[in-house]
N, C-alpha and C. Protein backbone atom coordinates (compact mmCIF):
# COMPACT_ATOMS: atom_id res chain seq x y z
N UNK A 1 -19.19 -10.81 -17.31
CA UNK A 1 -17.78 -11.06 -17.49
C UNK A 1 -17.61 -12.53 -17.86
N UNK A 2 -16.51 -12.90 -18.94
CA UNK A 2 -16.85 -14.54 -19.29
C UNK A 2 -15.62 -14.57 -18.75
N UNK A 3 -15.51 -15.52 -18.21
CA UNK A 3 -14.97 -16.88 -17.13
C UNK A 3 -13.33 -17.75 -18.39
N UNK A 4 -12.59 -17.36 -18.21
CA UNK A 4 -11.95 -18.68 -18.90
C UNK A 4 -11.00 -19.16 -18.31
N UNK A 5 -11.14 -20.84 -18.37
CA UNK A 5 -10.77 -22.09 -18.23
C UNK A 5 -9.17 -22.30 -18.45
N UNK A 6 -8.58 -21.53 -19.28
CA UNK A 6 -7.45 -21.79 -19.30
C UNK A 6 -6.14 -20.90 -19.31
N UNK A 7 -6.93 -20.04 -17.90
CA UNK A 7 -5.36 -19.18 -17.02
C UNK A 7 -4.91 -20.39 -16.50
N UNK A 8 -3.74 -19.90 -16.16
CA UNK A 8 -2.68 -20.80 -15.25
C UNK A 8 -1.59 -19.85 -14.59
N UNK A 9 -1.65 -18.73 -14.62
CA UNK A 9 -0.83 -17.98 -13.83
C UNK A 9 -1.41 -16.65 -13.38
N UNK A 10 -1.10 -15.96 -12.46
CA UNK A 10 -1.59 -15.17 -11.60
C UNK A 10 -2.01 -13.71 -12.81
N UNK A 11 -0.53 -13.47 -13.45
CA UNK A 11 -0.37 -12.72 -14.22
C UNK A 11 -1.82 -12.28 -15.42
N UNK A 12 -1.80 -13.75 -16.06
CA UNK A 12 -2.96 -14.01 -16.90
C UNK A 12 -4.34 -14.34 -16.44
N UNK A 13 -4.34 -13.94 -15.07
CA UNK A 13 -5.72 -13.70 -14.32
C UNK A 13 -5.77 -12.01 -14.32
N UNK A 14 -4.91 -11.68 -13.93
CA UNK A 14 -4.93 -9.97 -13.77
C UNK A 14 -5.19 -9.58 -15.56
N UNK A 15 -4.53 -10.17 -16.30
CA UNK A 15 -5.21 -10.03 -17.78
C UNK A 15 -6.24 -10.30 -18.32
N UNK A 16 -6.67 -11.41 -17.57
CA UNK A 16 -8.03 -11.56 -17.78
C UNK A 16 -9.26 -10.49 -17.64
N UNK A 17 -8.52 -10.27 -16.33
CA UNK A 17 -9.33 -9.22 -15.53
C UNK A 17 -9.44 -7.80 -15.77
N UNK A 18 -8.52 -7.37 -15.98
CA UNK A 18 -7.97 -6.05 -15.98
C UNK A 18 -7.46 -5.63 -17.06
N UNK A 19 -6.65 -6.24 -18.36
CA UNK A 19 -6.58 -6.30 -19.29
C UNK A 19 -5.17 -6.27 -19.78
N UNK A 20 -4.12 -5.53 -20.30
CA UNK A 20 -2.81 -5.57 -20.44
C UNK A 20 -1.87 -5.23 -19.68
N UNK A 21 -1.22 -4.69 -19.30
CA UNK A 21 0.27 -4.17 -18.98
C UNK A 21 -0.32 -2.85 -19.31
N UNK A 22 -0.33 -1.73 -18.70
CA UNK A 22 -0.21 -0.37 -19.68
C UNK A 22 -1.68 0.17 -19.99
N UNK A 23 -2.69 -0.83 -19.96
CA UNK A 23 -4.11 -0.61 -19.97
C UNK A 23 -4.45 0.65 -18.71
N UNK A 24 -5.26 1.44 -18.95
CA UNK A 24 -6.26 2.72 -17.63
C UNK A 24 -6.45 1.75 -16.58
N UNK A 25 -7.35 0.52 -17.00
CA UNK A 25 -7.90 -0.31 -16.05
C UNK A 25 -6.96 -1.16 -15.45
N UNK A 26 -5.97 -1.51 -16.00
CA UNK A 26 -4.83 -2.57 -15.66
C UNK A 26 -3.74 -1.51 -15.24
N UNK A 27 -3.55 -0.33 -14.98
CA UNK A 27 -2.98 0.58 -13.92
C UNK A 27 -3.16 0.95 -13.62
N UNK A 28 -4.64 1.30 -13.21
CA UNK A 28 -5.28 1.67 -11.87
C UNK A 28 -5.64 0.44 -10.58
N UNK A 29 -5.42 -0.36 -11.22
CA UNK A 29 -5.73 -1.67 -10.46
C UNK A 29 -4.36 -2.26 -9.75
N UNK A 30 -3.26 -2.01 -10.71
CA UNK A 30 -1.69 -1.75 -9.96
C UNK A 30 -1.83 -1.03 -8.95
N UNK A 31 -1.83 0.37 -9.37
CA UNK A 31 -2.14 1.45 -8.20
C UNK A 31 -2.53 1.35 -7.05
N UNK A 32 -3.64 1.00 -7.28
CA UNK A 32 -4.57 0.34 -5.68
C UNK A 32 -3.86 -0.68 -4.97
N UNK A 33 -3.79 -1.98 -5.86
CA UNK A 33 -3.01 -2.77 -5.21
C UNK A 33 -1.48 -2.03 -4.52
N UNK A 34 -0.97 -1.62 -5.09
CA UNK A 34 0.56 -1.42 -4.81
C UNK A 34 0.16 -0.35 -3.35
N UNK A 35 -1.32 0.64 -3.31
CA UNK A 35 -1.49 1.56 -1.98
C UNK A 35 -1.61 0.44 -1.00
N UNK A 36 -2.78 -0.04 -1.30
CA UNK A 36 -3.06 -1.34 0.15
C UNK A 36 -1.56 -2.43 0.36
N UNK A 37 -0.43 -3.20 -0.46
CA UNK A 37 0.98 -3.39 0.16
C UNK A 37 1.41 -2.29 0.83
N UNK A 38 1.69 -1.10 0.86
CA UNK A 38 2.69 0.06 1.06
C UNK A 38 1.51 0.36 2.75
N UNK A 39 0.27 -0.40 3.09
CA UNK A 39 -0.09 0.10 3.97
C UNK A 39 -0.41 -0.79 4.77
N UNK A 40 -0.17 -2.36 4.32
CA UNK A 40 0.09 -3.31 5.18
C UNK A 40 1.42 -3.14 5.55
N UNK A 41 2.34 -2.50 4.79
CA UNK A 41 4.06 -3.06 5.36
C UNK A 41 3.68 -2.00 7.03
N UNK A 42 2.86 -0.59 6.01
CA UNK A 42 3.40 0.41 7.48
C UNK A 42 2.69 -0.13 8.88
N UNK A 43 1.03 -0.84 8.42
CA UNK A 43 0.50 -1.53 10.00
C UNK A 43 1.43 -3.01 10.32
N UNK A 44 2.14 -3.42 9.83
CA UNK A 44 2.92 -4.76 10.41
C UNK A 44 3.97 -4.35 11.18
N UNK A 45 4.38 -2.68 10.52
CA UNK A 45 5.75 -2.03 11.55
C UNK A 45 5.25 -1.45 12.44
N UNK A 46 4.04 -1.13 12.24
CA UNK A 46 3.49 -0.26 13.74
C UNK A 46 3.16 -1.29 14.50
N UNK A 47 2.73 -2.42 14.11
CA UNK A 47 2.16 -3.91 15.00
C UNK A 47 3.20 -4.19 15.86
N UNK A 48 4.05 -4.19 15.14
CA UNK A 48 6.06 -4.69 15.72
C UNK A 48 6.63 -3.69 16.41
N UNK A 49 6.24 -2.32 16.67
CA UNK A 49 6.58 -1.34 17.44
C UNK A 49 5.45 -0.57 18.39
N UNK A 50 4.45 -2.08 18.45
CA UNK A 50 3.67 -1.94 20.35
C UNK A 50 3.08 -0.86 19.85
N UNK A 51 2.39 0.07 18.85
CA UNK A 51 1.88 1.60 19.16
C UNK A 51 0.30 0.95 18.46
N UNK A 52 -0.25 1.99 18.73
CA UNK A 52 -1.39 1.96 17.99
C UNK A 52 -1.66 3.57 16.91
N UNK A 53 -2.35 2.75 16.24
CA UNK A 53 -2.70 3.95 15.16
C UNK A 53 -2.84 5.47 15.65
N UNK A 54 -3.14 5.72 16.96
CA UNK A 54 -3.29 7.10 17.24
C UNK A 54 -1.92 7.61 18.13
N UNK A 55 -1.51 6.76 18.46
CA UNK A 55 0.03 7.04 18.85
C UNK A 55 1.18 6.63 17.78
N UNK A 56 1.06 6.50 16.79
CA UNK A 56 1.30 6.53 15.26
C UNK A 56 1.41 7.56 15.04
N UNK A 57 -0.01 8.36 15.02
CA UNK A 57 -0.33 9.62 14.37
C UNK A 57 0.52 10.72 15.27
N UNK A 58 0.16 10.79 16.75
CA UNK A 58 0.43 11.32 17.48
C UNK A 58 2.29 11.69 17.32
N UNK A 59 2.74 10.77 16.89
CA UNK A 59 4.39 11.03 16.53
C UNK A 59 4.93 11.77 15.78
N UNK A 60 3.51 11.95 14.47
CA UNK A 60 4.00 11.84 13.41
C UNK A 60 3.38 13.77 13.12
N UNK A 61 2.32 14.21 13.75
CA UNK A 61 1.69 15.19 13.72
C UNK A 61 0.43 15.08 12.89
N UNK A 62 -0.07 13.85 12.63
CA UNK A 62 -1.41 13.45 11.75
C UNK A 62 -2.33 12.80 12.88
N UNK A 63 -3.70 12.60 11.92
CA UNK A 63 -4.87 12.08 12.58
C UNK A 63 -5.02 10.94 12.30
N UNK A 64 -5.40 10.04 13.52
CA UNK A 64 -5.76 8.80 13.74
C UNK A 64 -6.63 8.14 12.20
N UNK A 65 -7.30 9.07 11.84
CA UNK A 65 -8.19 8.42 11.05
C UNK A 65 -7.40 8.40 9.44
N UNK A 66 -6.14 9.47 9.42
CA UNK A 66 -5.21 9.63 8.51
C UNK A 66 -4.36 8.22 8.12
N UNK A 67 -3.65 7.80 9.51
CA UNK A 67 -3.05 6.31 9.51
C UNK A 67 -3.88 5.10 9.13
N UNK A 68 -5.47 5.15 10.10
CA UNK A 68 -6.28 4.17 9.00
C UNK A 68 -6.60 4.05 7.44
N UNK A 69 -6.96 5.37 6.73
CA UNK A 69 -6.87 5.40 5.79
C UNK A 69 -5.74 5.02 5.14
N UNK A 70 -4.40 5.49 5.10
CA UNK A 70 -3.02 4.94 4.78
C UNK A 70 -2.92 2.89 5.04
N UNK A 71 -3.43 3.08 6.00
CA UNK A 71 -3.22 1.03 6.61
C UNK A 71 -4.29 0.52 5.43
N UNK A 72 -5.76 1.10 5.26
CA UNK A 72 -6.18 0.84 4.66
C UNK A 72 -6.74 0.58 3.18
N UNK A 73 -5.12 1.42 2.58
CA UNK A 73 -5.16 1.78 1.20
C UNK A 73 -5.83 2.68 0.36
N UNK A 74 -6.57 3.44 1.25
CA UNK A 74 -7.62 4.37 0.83
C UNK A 74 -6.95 5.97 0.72
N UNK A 75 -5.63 6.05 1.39
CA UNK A 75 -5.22 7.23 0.96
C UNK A 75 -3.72 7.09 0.49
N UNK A 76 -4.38 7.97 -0.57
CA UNK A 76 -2.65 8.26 -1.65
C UNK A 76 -1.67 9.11 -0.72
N UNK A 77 -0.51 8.68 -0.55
CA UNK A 77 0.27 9.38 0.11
C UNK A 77 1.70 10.69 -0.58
N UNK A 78 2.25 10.70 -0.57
CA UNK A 78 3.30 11.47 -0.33
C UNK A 78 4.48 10.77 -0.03
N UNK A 79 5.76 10.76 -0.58
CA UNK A 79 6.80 10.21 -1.03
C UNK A 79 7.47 10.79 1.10
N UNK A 80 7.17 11.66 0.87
CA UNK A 80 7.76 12.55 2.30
C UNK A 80 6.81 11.96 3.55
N UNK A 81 5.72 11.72 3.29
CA UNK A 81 4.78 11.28 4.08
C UNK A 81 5.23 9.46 4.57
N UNK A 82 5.47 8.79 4.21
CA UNK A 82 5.86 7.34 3.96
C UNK A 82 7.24 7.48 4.63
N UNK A 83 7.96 8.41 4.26
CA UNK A 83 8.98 8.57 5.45
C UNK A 83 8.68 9.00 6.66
N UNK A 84 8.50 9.81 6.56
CA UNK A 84 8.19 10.41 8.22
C UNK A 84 7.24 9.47 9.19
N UNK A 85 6.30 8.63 8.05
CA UNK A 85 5.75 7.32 9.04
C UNK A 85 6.65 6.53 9.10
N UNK A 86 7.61 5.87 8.59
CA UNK A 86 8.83 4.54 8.74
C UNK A 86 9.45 5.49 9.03
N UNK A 87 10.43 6.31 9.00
CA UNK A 87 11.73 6.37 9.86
C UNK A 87 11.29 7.23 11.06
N UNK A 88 10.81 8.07 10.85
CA UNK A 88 10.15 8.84 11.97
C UNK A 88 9.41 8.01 13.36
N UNK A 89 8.15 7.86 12.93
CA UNK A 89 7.26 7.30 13.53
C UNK A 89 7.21 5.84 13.84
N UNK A 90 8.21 5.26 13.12
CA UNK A 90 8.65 3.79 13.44
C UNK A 90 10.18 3.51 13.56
N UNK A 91 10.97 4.52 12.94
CA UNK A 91 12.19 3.78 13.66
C UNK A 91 12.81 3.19 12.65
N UNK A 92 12.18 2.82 11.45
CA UNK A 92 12.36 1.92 10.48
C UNK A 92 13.61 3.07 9.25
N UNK A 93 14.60 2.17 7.92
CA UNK A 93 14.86 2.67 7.68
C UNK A 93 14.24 2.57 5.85
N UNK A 94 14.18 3.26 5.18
CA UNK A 94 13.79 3.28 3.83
C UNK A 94 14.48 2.78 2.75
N UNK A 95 14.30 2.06 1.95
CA UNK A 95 15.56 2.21 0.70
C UNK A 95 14.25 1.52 -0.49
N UNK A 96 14.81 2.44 -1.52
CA UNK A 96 13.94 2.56 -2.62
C UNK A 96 14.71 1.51 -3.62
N UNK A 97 14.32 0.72 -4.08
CA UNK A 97 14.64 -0.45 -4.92
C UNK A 97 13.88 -0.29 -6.55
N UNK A 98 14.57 -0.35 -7.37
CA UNK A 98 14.10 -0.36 -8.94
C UNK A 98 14.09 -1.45 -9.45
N UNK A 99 13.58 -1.99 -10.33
CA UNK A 99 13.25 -3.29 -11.15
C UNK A 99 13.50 -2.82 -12.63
């Protein structure tokens, strides 16, 4: 991979890297990124609501090792699933925001 000297913004590192806007490789690399945010927000609300991952699960009717995977970005979820962990299982409320 060659190295160049003159990024200066985050953006044009991920281009560097990954390649355009719209690229396989440069939206699968969104993807991932955007699973592991969506599974730090849900372990910072479970952190903030005293439970642990298996009393997480336990609320929610899933397996302990289900919520790690989710915290850990490793599993694709479900639009219905992401609720029922925040409002359900945390208490929390949802609102979907567009750009």
């Amino acid at each position: 991979m060659k190295v160049s000297t003159n990024i200066t913004t985050f953006d044009e590192h991920l281009t560097e890297r990954y390649g355009e806007r719209g690229t396989s490789k440069r939206t699968e690399f969104e993807i991932k990124a955007k699973a592991f945010l969506i599974g730090e927000v849900i372990k910072s609300e479970r952190h903030l609501a005293n439970l642990t991952q298996e009393q997480l699960a336990e609320k929610i009717g899933a397996k302990k090792s289900f919520i790690s995977r989710i915290e850990n970005g490793k599993a694709d979820i479900q639009l219905s699933t992401l609720y029922r962990i925040l409002e359900f299982g945390l208490g929390r409320k949802i609102e979907l925001l567009v750009h």
